[in-house]
N, C-alpha and C. Protein backbone atom coordinates (compact mmCIF):
# COMPACT_ATOMS: atom_id res chain seq x y z
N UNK A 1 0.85 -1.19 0.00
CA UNK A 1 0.00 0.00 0.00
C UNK A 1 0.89 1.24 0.00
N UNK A 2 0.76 1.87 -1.08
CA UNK A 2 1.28 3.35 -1.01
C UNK A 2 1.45 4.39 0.03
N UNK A 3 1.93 5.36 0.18
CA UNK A 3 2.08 6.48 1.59
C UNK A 3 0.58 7.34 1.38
N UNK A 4 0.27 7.43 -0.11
CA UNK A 4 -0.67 7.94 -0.74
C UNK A 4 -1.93 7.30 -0.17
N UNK A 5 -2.05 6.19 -0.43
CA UNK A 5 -3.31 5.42 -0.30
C UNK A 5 -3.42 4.94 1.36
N UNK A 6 -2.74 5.00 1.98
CA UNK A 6 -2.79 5.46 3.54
C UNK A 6 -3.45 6.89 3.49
N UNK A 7 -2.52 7.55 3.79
CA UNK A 7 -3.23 8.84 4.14
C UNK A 7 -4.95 9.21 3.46
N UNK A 8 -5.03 8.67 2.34
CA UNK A 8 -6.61 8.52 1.32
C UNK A 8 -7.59 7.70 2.60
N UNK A 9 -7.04 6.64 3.19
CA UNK A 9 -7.53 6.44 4.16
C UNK A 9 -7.82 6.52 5.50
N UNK A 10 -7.38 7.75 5.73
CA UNK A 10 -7.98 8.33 7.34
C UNK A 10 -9.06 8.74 7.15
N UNK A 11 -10.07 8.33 7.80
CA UNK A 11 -11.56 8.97 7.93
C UNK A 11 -11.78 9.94 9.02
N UNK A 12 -12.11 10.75 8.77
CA UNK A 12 -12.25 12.02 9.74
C UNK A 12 -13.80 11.55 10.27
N UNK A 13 -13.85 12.24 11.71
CA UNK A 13 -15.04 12.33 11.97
C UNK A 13 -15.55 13.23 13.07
N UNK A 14 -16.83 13.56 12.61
CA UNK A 14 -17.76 15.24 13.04
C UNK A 14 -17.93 14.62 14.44
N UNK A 15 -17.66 15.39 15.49
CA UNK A 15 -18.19 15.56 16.50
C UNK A 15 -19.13 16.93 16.52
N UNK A 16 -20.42 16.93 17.33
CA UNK A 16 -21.19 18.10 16.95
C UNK A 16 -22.15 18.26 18.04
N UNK A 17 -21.65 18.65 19.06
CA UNK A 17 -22.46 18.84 20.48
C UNK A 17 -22.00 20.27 20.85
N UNK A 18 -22.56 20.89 22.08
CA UNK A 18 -22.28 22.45 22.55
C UNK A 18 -22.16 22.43 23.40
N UNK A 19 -22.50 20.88 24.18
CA UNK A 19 -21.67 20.66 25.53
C UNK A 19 -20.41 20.13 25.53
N UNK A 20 -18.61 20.93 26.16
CA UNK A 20 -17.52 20.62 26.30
C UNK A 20 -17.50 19.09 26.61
N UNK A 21 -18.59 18.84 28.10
CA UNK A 21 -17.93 17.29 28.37
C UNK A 21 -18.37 16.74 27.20
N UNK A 22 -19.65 16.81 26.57
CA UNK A 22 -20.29 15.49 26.27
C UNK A 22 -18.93 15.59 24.74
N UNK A 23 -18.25 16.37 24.23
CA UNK A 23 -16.99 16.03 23.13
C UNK A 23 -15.92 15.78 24.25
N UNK A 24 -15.35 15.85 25.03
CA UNK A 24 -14.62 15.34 25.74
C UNK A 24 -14.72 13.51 25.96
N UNK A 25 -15.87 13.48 26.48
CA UNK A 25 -15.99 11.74 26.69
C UNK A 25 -16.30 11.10 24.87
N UNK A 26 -16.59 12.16 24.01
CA UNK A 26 -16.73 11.20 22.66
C UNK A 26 -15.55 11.18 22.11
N UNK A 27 -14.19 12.14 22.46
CA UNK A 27 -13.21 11.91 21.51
C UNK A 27 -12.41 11.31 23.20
N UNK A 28 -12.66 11.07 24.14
CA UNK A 28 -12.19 9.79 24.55
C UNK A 28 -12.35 8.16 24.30
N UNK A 29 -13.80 8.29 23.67
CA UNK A 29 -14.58 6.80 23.17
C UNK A 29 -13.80 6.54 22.38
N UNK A 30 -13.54 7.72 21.45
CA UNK A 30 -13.22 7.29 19.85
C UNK A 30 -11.87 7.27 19.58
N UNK A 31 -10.97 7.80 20.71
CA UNK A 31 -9.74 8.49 20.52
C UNK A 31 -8.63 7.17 20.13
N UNK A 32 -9.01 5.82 21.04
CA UNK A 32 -8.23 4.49 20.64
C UNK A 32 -8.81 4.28 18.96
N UNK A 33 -9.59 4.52 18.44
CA UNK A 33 -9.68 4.91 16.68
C UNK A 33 -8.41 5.12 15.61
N UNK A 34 -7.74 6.02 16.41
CA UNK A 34 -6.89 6.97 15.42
C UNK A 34 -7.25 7.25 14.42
N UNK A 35 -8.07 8.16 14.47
CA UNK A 35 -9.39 8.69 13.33
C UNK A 35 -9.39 10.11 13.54
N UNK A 36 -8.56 11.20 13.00
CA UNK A 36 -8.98 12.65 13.14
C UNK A 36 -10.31 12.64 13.74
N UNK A 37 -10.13 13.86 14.69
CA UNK A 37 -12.04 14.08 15.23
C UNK A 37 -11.75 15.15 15.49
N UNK A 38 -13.08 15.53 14.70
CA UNK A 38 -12.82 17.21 14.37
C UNK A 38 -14.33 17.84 15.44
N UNK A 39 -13.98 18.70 16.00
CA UNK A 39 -15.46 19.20 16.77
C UNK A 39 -16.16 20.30 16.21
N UNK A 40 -17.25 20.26 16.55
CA UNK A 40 -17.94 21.80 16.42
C UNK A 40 -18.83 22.14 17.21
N UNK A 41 -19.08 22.87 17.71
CA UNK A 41 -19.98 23.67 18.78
C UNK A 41 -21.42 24.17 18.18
N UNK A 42 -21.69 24.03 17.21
CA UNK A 42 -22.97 24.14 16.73
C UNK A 42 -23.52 23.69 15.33
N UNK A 43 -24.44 23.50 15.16
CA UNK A 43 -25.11 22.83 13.62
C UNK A 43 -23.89 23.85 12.66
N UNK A 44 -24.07 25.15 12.84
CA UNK A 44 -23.56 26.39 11.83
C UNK A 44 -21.81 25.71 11.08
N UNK A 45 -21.32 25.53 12.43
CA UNK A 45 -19.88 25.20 12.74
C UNK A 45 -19.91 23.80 11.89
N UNK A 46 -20.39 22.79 12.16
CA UNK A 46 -20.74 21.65 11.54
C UNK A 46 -21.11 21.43 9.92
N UNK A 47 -21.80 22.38 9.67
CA UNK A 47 -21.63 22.47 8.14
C UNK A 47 -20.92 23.72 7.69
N UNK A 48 -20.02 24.22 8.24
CA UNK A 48 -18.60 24.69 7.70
C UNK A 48 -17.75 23.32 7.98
N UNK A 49 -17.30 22.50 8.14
CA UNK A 49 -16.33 21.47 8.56
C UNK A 49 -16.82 20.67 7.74
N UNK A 50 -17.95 20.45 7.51
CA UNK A 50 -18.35 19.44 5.96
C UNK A 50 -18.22 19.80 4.86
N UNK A 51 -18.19 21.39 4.84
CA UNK A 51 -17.91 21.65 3.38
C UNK A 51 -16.12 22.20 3.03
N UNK A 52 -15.53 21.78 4.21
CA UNK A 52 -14.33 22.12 4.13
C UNK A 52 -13.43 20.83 3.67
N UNK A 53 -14.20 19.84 4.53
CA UNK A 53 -13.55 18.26 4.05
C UNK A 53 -14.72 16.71 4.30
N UNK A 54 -13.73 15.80 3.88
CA UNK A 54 -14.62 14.94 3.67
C UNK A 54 -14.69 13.98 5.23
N UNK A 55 -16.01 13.37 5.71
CA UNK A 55 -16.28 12.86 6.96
C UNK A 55 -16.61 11.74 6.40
N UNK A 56 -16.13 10.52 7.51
CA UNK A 56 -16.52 9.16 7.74
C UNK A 56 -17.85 9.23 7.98
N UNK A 57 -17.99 9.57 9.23
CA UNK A 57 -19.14 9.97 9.93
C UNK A 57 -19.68 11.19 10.65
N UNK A 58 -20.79 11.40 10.98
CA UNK A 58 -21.25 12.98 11.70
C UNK A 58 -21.99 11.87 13.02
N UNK A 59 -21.21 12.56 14.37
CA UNK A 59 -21.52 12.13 15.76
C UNK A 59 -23.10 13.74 16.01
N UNK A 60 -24.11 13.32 16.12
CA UNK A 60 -24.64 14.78 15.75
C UNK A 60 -25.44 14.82 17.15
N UNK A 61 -25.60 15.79 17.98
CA UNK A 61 -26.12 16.10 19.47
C UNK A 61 -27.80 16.87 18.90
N UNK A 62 -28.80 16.20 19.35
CA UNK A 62 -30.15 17.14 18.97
C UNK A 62 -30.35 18.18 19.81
N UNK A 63 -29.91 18.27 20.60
CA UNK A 63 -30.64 19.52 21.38
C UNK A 63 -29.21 20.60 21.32
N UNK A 64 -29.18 21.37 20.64
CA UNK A 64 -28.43 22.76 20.81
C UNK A 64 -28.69 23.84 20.61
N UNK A 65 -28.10 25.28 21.17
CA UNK A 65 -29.22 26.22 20.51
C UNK A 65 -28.50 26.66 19.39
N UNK A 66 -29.45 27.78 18.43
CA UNK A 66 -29.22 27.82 17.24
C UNK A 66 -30.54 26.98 16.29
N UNK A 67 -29.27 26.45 15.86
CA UNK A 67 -29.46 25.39 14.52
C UNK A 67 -29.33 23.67 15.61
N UNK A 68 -30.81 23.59 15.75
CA UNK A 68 -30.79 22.04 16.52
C UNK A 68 -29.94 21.08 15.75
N UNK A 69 -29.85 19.43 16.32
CA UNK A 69 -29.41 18.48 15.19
C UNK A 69 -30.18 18.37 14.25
N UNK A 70 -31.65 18.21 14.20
CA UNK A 70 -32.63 17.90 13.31
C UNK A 70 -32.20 18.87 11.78
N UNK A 71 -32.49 20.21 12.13
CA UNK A 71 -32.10 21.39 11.14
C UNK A 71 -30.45 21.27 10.50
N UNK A 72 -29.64 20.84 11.47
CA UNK A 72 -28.30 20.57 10.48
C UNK A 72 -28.39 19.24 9.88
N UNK A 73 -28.81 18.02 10.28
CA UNK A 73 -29.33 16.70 9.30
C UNK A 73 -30.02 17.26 8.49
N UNK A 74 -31.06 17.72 8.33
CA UNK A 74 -31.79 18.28 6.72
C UNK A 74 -30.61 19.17 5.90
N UNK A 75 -29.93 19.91 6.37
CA UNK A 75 -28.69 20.59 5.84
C UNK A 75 -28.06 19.63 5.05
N UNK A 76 -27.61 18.94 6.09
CA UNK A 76 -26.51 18.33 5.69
C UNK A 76 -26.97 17.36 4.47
N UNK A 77 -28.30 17.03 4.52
CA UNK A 77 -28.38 15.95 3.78
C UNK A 77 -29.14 16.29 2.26
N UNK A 78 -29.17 18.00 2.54
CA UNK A 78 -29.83 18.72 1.06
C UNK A 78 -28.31 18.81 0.12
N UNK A 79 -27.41 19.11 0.87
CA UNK A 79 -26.15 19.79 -0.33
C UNK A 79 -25.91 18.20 -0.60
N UNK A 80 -25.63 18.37 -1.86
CA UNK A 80 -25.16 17.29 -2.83
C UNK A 80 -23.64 17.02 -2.45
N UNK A 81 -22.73 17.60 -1.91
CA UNK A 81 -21.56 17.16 -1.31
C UNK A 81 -21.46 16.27 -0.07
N UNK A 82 -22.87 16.57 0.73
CA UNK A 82 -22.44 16.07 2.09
C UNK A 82 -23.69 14.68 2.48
N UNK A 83 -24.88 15.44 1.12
CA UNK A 83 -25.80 14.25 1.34
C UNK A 83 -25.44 12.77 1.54
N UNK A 84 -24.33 12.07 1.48
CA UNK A 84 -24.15 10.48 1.71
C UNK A 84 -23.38 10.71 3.14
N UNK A 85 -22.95 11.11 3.58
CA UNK A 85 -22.50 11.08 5.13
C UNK A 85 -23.61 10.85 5.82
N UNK A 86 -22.81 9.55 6.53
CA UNK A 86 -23.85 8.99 7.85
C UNK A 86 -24.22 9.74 8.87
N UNK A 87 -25.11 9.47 9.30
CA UNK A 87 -25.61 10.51 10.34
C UNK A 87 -26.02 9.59 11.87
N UNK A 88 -24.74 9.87 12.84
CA UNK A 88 -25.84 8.97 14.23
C UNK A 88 -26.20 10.54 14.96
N UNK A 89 -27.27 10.08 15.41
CA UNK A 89 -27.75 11.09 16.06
C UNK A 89 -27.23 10.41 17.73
N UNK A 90 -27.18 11.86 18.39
CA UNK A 90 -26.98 11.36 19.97
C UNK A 90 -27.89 12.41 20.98
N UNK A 91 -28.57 12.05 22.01
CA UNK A 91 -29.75 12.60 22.54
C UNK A 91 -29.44 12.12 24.18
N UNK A 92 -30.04 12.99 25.10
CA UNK A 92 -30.00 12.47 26.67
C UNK A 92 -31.35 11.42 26.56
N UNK A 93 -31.19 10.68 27.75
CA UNK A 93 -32.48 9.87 27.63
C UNK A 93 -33.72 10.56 28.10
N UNK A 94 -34.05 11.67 28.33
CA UNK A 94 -35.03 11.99 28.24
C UNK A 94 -35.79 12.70 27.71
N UNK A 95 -35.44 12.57 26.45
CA UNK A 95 -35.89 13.22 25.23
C UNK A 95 -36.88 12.48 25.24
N UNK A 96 -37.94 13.05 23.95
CA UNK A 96 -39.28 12.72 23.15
C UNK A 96 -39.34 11.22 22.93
N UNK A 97 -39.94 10.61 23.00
CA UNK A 97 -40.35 8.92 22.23
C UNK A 97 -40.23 9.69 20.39
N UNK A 98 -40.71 10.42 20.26
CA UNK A 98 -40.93 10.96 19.06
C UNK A 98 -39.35 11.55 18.15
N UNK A 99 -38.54 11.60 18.76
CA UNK A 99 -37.27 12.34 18.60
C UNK A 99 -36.36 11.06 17.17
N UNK A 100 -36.50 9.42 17.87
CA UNK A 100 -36.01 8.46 17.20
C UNK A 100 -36.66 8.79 15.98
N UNK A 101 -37.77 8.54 15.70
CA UNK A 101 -38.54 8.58 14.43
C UNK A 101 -38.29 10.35 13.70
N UNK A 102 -38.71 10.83 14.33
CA UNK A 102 -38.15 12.40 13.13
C UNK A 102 -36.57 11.90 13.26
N UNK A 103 -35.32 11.53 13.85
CA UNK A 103 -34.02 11.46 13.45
C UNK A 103 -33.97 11.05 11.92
N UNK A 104 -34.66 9.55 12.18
CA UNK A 104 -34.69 8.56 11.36
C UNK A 104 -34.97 9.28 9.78
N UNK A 105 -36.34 9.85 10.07
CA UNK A 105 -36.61 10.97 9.10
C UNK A 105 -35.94 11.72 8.67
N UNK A 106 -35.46 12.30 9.00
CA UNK A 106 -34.45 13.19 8.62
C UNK A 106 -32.71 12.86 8.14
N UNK A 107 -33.13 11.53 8.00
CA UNK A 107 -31.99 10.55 7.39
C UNK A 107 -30.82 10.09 8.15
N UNK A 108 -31.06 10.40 9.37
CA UNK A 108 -30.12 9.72 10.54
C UNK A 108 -29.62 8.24 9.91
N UNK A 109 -28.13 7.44 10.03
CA UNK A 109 -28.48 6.26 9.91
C UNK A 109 -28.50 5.68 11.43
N UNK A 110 -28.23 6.05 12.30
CA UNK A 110 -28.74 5.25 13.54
C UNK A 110 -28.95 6.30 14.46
N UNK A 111 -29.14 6.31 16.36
CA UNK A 111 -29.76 6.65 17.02
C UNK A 111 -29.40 6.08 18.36
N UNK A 112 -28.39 6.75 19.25
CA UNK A 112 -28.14 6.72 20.78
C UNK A 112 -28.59 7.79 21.52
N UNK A 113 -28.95 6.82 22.89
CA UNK A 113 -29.40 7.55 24.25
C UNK A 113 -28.02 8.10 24.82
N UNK A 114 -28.15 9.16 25.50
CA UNK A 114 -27.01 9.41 26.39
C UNK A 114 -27.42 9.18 27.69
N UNK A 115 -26.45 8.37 28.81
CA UNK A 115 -24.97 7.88 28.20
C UNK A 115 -25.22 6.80 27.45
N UNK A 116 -24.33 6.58 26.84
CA UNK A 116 -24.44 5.56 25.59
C UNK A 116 -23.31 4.63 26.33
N UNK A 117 -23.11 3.17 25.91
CA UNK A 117 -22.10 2.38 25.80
C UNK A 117 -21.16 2.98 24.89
N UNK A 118 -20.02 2.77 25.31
CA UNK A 118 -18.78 2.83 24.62
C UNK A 118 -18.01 1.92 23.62
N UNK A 119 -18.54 0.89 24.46
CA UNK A 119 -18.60 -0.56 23.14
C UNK A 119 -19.50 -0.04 21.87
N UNK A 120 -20.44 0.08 22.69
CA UNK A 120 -21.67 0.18 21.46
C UNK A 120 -21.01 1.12 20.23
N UNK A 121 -20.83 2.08 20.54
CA UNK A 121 -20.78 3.61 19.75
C UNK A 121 -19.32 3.11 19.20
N UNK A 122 -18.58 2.70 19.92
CA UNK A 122 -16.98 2.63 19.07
C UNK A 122 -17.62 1.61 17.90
N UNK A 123 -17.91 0.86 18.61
CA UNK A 123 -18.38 -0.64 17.24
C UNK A 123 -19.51 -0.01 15.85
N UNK A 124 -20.16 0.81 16.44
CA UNK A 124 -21.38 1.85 15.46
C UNK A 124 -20.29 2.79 14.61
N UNK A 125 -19.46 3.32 15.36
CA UNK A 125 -18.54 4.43 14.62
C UNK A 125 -17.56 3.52 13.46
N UNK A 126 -17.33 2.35 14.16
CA UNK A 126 -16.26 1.34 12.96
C UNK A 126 -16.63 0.56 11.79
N UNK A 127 -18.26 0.64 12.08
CA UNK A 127 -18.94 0.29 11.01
C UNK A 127 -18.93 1.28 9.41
N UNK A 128 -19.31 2.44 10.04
CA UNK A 128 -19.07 3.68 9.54
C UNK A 128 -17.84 3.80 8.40
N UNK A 129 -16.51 4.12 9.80
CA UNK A 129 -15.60 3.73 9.16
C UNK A 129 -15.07 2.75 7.87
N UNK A 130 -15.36 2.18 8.14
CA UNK A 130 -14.95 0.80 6.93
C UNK A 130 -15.52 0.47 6.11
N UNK A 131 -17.19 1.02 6.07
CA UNK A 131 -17.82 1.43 4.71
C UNK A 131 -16.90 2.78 3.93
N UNK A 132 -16.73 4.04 5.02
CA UNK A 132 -15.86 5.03 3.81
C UNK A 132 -14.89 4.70 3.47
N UNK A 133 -14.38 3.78 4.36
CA UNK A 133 -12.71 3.15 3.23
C UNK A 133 -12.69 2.29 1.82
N UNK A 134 -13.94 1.80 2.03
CA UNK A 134 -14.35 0.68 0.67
C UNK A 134 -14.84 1.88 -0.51
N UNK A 135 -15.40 2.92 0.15
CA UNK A 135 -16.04 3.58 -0.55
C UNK A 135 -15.16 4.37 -1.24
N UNK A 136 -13.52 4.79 -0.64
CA UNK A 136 -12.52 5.24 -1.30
C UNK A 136 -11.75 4.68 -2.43
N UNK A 137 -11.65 3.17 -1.87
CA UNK A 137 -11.13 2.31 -2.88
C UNK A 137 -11.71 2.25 -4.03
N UNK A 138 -13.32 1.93 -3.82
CA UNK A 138 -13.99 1.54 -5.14
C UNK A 138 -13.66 2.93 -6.16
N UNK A 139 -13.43 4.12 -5.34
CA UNK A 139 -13.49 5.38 -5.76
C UNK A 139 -12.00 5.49 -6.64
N UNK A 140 -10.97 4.89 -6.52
CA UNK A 140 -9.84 4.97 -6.74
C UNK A 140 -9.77 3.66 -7.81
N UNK A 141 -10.20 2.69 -7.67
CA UNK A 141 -10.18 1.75 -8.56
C UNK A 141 -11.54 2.52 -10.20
N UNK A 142 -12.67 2.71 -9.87
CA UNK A 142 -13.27 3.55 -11.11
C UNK A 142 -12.43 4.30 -11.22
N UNK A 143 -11.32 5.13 -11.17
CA UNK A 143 -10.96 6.20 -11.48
C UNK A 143 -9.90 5.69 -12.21
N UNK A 144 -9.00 4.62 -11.94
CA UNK A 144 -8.07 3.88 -12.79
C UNK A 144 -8.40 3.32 -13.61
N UNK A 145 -9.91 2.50 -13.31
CA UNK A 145 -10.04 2.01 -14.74
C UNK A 145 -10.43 2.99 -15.59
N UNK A 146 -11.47 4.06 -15.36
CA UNK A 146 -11.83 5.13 -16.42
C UNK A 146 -10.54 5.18 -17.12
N UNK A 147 -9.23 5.67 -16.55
CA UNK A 147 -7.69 6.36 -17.12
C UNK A 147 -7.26 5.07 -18.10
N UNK A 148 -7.22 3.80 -18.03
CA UNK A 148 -7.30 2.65 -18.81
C UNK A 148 -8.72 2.84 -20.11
N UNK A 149 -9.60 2.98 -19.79
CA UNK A 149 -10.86 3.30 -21.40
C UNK A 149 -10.33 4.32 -21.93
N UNK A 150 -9.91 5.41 -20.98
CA UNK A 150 -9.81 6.59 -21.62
C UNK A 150 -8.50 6.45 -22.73
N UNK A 151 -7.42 5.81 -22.42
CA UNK A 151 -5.65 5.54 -22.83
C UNK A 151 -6.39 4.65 -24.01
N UNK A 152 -7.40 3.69 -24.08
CA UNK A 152 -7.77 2.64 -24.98
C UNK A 152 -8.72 3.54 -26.25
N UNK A 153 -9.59 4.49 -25.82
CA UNK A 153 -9.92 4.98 -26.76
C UNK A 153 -9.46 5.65 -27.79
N UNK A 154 -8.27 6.25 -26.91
CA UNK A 154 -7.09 7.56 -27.85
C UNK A 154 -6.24 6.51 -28.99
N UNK A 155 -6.12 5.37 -28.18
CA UNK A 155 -5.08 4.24 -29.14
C UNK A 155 -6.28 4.22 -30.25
N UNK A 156 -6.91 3.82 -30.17
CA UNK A 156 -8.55 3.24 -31.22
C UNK A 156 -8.56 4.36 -32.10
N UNK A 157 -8.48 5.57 -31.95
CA UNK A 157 -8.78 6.85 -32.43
C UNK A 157 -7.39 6.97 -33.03
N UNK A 158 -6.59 6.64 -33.06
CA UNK A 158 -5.38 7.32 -33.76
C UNK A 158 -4.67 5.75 -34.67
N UNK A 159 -5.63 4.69 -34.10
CA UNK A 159 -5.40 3.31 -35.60
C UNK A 159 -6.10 3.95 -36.57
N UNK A 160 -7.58 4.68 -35.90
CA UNK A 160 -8.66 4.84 -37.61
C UNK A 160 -7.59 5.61 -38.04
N UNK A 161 -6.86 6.70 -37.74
CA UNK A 161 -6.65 7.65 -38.32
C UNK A 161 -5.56 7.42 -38.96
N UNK A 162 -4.46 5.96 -38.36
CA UNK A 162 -3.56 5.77 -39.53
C UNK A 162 -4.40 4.67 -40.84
N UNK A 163 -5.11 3.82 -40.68
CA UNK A 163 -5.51 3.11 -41.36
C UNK A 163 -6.71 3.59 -42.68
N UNK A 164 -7.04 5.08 -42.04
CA UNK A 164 -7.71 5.63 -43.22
C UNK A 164 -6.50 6.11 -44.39
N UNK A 165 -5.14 6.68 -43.85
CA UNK A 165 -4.01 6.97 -44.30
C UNK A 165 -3.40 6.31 -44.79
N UNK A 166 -3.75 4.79 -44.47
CA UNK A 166 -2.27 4.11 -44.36
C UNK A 166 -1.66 2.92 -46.14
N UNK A 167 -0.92 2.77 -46.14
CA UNK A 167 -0.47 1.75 -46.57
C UNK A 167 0.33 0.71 -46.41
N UNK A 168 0.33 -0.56 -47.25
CA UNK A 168 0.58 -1.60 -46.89
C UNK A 168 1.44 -1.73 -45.97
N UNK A 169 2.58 -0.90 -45.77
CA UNK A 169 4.09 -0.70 -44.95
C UNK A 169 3.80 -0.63 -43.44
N UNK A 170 2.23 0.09 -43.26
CA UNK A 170 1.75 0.58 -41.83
C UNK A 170 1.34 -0.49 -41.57
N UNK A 171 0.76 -1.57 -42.02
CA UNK A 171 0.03 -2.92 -41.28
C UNK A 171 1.01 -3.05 -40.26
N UNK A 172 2.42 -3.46 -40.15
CA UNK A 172 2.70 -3.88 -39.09
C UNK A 172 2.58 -3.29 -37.97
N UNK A 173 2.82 -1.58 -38.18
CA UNK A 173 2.28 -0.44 -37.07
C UNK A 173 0.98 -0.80 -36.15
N UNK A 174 0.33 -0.94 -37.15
CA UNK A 174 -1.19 -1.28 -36.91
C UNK A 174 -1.56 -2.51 -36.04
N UNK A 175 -0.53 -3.64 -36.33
CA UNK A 175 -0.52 -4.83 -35.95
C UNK A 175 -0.35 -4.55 -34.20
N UNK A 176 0.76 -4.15 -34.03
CA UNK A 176 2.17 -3.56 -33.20
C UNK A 176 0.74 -2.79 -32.07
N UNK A 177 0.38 -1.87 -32.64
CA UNK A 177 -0.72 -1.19 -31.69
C UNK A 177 -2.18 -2.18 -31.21
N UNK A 178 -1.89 -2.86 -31.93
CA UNK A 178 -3.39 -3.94 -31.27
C UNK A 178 -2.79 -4.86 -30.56
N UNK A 179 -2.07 -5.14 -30.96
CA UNK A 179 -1.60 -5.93 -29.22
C UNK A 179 -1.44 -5.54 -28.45
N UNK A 180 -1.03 -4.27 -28.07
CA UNK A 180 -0.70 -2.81 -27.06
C UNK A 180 -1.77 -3.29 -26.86
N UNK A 181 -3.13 -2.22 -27.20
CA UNK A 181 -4.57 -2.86 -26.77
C UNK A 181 -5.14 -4.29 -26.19
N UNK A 182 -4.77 -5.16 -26.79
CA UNK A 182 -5.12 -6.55 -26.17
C UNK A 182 -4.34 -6.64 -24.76
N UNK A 183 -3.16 -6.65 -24.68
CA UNK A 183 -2.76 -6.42 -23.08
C UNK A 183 -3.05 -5.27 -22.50
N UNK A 184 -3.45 -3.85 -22.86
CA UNK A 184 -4.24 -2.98 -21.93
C UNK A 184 -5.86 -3.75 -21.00
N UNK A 185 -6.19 -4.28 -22.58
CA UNK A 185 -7.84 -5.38 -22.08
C UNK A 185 -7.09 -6.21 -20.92
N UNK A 186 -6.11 -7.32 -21.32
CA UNK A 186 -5.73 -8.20 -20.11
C UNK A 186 -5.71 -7.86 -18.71
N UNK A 187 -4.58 -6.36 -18.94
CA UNK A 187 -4.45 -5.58 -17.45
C UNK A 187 -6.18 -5.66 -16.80
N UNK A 188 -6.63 -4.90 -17.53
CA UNK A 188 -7.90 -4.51 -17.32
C UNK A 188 -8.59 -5.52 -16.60
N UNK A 189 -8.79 -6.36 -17.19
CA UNK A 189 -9.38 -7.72 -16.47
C UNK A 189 -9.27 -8.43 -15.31
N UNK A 190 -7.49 -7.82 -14.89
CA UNK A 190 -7.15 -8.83 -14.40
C UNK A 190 -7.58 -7.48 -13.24
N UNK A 191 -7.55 -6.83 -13.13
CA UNK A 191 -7.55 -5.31 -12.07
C UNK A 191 -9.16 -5.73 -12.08
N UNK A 192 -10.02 -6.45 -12.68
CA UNK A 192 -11.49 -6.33 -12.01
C UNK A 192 -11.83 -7.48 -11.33
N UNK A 193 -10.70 -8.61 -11.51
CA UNK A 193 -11.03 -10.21 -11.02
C UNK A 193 -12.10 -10.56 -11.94
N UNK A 194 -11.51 -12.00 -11.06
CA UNK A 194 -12.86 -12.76 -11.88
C UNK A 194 -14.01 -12.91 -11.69
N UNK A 195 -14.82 -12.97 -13.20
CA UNK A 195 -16.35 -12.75 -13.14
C UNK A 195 -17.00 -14.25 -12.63
């Protein structure tokens, strides 16, 4: 693995409460992670930090003033940059019966009481995690193969253009460049596994 493709894989992740302890005990939960954790003190703060970089996950607190969690989840999940970031919501336990279901609504993918387990939430947060790392790869593998169609089309595009030109002398040119192509296909194949 590259120095590159390490660093591609640190997942950052939103802490987003306005109470000091309650980010204190979450970037102690999370801190055996080694996962950047970035905080913010309000919904506002929270979608400046999403549109600054990319998050594993958003740890999101409902009750703050301002901009509640509810109002930064609809935020977050209208802009087309930030809409696929997971969303756990985190709440004291004596919130609404009603609070789970609008989260949910509002595209939460899960939903803790405070205090929460620490097992629980590290194991919820690593789930997280290791979907955005797959989600980088797959992201890095389409992007290599696109650069492979793209290298295969320009070859394709510049045979028509000798073979509309060409004579008998160029066949072997011609020859010479399609096998180029046939082992670009091989690479290709072999970079998608087998079907």
């Amino acid at each position: 693995m590259s120095a590159e493709e390490t660093t591609d894989e640190r997942a950052s992740i939103l802490l987003v409460d306005d109470m000091e302890d309650n980010l204190i005990a979450l970037e102690a939960v999370l801190g055996s992670l080694n996962e950047p954790l970035v905080r913010a003190r309000s919904g506002e703060e929270a979608m400046k930090a999403l549109l600054r970089q990319r998050f594993a996950v958003v740890l999101l607190d409902i009750r703050m003033p301002g901009m509640d969690g509810f109002e930064t989840a609809a935020n977050i999940k209208r802009l087309d940059q930030t809409k696929d970031v997971p969303i756990i919501f985190l709440t004291g336990t004596d919130a609404d019966a009603g609070y789970a279901f609008r989260g949910y609504a509002t595209g939460a993918a899960d939903y803790l009481t405070k205090p929460f387990d620490p097992w629980v939430l590290r194991a919820k947060v690593t789930v997280f995690l290791d979907l955005h790392r797959k989600n980088q790869q797959l992201e890095r593998l389409l992007a290599r193969e696109q650069e492979q169609f793209d290298e295969l089309a320009g070859r394709l595009r510049k045979i028509e253009t000798s073979m509309a030109a060409s004579s008998l002398q160029d066949v072997f040119e011609l020859r010479h460049q399609v096998r180029q192509m046939a082992e670009l296909l091989r690479e290709m194949r072999r970079g998608r596994g087998p079907r």
